[in-house]
PDB file of N, CA and C in Angstrom:
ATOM      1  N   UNK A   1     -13.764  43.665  -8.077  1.00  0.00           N
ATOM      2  CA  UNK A   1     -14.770  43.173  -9.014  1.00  0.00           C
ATOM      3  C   UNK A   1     -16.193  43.457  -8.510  1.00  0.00           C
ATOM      4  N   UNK A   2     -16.394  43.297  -7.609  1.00  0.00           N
ATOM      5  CA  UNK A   2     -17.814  43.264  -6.905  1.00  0.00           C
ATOM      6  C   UNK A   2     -17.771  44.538  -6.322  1.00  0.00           C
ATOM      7  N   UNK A   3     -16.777  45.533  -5.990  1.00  0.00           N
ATOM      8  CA  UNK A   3     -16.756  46.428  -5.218  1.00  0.00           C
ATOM      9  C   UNK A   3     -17.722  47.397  -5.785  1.00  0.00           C
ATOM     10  N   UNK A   4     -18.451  47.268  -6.950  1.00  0.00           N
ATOM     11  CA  UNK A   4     -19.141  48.143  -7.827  1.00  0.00           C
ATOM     12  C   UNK A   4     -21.039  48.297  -7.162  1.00  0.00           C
ATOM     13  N   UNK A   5     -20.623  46.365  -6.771  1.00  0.00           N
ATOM     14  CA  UNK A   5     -22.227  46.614  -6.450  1.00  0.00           C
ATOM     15  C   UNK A   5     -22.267  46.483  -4.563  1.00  0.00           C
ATOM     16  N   UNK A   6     -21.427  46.650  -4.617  1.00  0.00           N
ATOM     17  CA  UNK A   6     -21.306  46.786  -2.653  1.00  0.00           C
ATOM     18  C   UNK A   6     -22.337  47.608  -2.285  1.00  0.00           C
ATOM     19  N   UNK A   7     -22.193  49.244  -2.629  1.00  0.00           N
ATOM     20  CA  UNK A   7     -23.120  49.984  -1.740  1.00  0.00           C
ATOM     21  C   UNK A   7     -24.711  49.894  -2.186  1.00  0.00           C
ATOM     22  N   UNK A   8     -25.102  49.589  -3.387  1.00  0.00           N
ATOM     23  CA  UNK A   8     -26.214  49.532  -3.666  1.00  0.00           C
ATOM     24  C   UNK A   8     -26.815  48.119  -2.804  1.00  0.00           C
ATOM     25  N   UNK A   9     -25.915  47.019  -2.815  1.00  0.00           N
ATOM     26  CA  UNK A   9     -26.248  46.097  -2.048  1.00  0.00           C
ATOM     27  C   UNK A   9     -26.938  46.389  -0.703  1.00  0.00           C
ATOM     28  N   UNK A  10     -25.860  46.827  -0.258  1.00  0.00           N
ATOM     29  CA  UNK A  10     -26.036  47.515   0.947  1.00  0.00           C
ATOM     30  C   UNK A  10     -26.998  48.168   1.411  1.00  0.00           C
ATOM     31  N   UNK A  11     -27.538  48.818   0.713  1.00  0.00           N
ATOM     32  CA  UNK A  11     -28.868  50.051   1.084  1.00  0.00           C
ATOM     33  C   UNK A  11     -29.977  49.319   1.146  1.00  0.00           C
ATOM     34  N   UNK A  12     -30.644  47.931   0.327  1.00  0.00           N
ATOM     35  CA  UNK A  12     -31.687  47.417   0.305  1.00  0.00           C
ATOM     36  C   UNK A  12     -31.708  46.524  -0.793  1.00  0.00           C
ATOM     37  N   UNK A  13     -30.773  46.120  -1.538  1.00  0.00           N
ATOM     38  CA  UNK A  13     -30.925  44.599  -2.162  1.00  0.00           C
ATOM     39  C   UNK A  13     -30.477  43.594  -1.434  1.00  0.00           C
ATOM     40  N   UNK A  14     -29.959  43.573  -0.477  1.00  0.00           N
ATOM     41  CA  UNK A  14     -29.221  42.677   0.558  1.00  0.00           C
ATOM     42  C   UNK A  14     -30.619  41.966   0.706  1.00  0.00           C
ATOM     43  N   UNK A  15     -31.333  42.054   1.402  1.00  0.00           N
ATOM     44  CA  UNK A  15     -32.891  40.767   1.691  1.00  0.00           C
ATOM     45  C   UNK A  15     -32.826  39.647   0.609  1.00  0.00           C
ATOM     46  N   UNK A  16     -33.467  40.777  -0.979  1.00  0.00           N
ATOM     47  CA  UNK A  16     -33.944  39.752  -1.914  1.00  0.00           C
ATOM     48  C   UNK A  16     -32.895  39.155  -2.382  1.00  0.00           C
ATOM     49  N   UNK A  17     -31.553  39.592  -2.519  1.00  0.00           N
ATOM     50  CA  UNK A  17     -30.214  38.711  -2.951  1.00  0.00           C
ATOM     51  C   UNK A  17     -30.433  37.784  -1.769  1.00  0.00           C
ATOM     52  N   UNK A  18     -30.109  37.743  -0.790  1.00  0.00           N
ATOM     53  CA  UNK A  18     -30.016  36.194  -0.056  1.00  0.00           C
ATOM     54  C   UNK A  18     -31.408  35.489  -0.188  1.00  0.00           C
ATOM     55  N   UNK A  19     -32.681  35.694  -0.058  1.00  0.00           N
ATOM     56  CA  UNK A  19     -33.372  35.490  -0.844  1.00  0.00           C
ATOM     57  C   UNK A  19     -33.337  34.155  -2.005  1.00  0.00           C
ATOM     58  N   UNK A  20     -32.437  34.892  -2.861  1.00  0.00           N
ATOM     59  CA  UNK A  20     -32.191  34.345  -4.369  1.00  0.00           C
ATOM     60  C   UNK A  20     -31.277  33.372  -4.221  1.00  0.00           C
ATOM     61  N   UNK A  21     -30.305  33.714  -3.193  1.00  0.00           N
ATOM     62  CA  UNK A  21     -29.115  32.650  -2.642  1.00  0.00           C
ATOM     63  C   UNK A  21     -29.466  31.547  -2.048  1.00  0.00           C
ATOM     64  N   UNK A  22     -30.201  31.844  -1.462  1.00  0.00           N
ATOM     65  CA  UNK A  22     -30.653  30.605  -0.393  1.00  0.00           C
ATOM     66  C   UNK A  22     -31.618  30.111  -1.508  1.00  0.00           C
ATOM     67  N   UNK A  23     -32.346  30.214  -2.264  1.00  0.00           N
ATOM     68  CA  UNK A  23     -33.133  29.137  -3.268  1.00  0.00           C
ATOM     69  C   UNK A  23     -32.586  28.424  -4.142  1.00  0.00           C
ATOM     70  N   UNK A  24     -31.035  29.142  -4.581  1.00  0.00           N
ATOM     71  CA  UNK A  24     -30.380  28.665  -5.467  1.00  0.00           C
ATOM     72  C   UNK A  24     -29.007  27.405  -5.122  1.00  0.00           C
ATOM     73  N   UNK A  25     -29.468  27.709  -3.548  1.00  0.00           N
ATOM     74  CA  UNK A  25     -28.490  26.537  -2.726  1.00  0.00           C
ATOM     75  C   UNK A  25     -29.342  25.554  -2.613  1.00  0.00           C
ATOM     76  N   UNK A  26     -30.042  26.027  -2.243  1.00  0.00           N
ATOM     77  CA  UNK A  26     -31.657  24.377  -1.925  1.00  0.00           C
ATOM     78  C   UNK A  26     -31.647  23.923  -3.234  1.00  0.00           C
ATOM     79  N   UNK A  27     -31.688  24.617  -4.287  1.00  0.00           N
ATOM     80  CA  UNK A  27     -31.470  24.194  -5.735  1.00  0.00           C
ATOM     81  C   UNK A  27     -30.645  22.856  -5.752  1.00  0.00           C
ATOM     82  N   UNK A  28     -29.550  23.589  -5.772  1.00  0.00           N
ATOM     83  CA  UNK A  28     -28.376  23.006  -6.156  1.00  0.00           C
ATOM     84  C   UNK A  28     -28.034  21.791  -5.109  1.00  0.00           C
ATOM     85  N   UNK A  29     -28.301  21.858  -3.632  1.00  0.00           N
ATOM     86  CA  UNK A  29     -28.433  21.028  -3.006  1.00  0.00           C
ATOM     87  C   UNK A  29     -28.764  19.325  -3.408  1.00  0.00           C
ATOM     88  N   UNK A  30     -30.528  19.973  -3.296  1.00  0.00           N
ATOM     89  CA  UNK A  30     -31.229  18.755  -4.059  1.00  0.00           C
ATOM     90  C   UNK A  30     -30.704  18.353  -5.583  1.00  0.00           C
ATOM     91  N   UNK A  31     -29.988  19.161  -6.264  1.00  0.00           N
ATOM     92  CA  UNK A  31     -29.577  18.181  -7.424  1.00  0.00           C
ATOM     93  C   UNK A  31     -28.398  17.381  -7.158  1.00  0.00           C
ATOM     94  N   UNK A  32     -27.648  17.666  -6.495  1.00  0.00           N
ATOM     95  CA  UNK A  32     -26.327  17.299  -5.590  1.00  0.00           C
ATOM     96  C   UNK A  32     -26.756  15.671  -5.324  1.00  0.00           C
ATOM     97  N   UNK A  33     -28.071  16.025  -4.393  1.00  0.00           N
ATOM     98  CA  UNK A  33     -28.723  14.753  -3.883  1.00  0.00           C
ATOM     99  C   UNK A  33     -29.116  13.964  -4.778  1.00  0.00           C
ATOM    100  N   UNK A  34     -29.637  13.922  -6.104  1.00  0.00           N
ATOM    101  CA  UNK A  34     -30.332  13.509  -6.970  1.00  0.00           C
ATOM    102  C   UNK A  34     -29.006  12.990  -7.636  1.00  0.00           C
ATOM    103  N   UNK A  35     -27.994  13.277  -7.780  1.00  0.00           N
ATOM    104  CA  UNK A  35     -26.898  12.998  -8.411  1.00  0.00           C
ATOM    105  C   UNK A  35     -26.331  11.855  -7.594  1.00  0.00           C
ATOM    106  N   UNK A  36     -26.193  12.043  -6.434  1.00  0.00           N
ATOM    107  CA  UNK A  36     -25.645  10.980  -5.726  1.00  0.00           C
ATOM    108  C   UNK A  36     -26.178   9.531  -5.778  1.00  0.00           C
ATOM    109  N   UNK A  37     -27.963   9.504  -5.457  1.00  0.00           N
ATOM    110  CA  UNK A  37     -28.799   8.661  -5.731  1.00  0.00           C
ATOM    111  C   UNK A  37     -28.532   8.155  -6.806  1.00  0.00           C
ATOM    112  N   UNK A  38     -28.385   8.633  -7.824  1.00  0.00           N
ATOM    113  CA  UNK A  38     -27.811   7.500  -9.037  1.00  0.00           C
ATOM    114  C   UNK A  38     -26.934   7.244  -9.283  1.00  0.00           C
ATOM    115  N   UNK A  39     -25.995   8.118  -8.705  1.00  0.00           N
ATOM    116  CA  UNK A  39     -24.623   7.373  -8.817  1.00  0.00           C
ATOM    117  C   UNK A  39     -24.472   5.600  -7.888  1.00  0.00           C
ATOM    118  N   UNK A  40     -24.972   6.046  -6.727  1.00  0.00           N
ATOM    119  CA  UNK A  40     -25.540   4.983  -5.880  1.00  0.00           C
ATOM    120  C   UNK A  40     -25.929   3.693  -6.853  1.00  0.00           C
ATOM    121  N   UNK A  41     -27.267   3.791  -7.153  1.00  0.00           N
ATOM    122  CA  UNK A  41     -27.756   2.801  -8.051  1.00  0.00           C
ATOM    123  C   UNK A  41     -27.254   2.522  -9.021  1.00  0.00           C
ATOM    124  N   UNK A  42     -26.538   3.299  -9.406  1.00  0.00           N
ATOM    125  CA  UNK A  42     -25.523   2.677 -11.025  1.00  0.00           C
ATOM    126  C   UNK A  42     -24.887   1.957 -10.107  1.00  0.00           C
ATOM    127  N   UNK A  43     -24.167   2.001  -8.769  1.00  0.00           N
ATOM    128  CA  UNK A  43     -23.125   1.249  -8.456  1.00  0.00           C
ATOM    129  C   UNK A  43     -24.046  -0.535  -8.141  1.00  0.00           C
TER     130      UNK A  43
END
């Protein structure tokens, strides 16, 4: 499935993809966190 974008990866999108990964984990992180917090307080 992915084997398509392997080598282009490879040559020089590799930086800005993790990049994009790592913002979209801190993302998702903090909503993670934000989710918990109210689950918390509902309890």
């Amino acid at each position: 499935m992915i084997s398509r974008r392997d080598p282009a990866a490879r040559k020089g999108v590799g930086e800005p993809m993790s990049v994009v990964v790592f913002i979209v984990l801190t993302v998702a992180i903090f909503a993670l966190l934000g989710l918990v917090q109210k689950l918390v307080e509902g309890l």
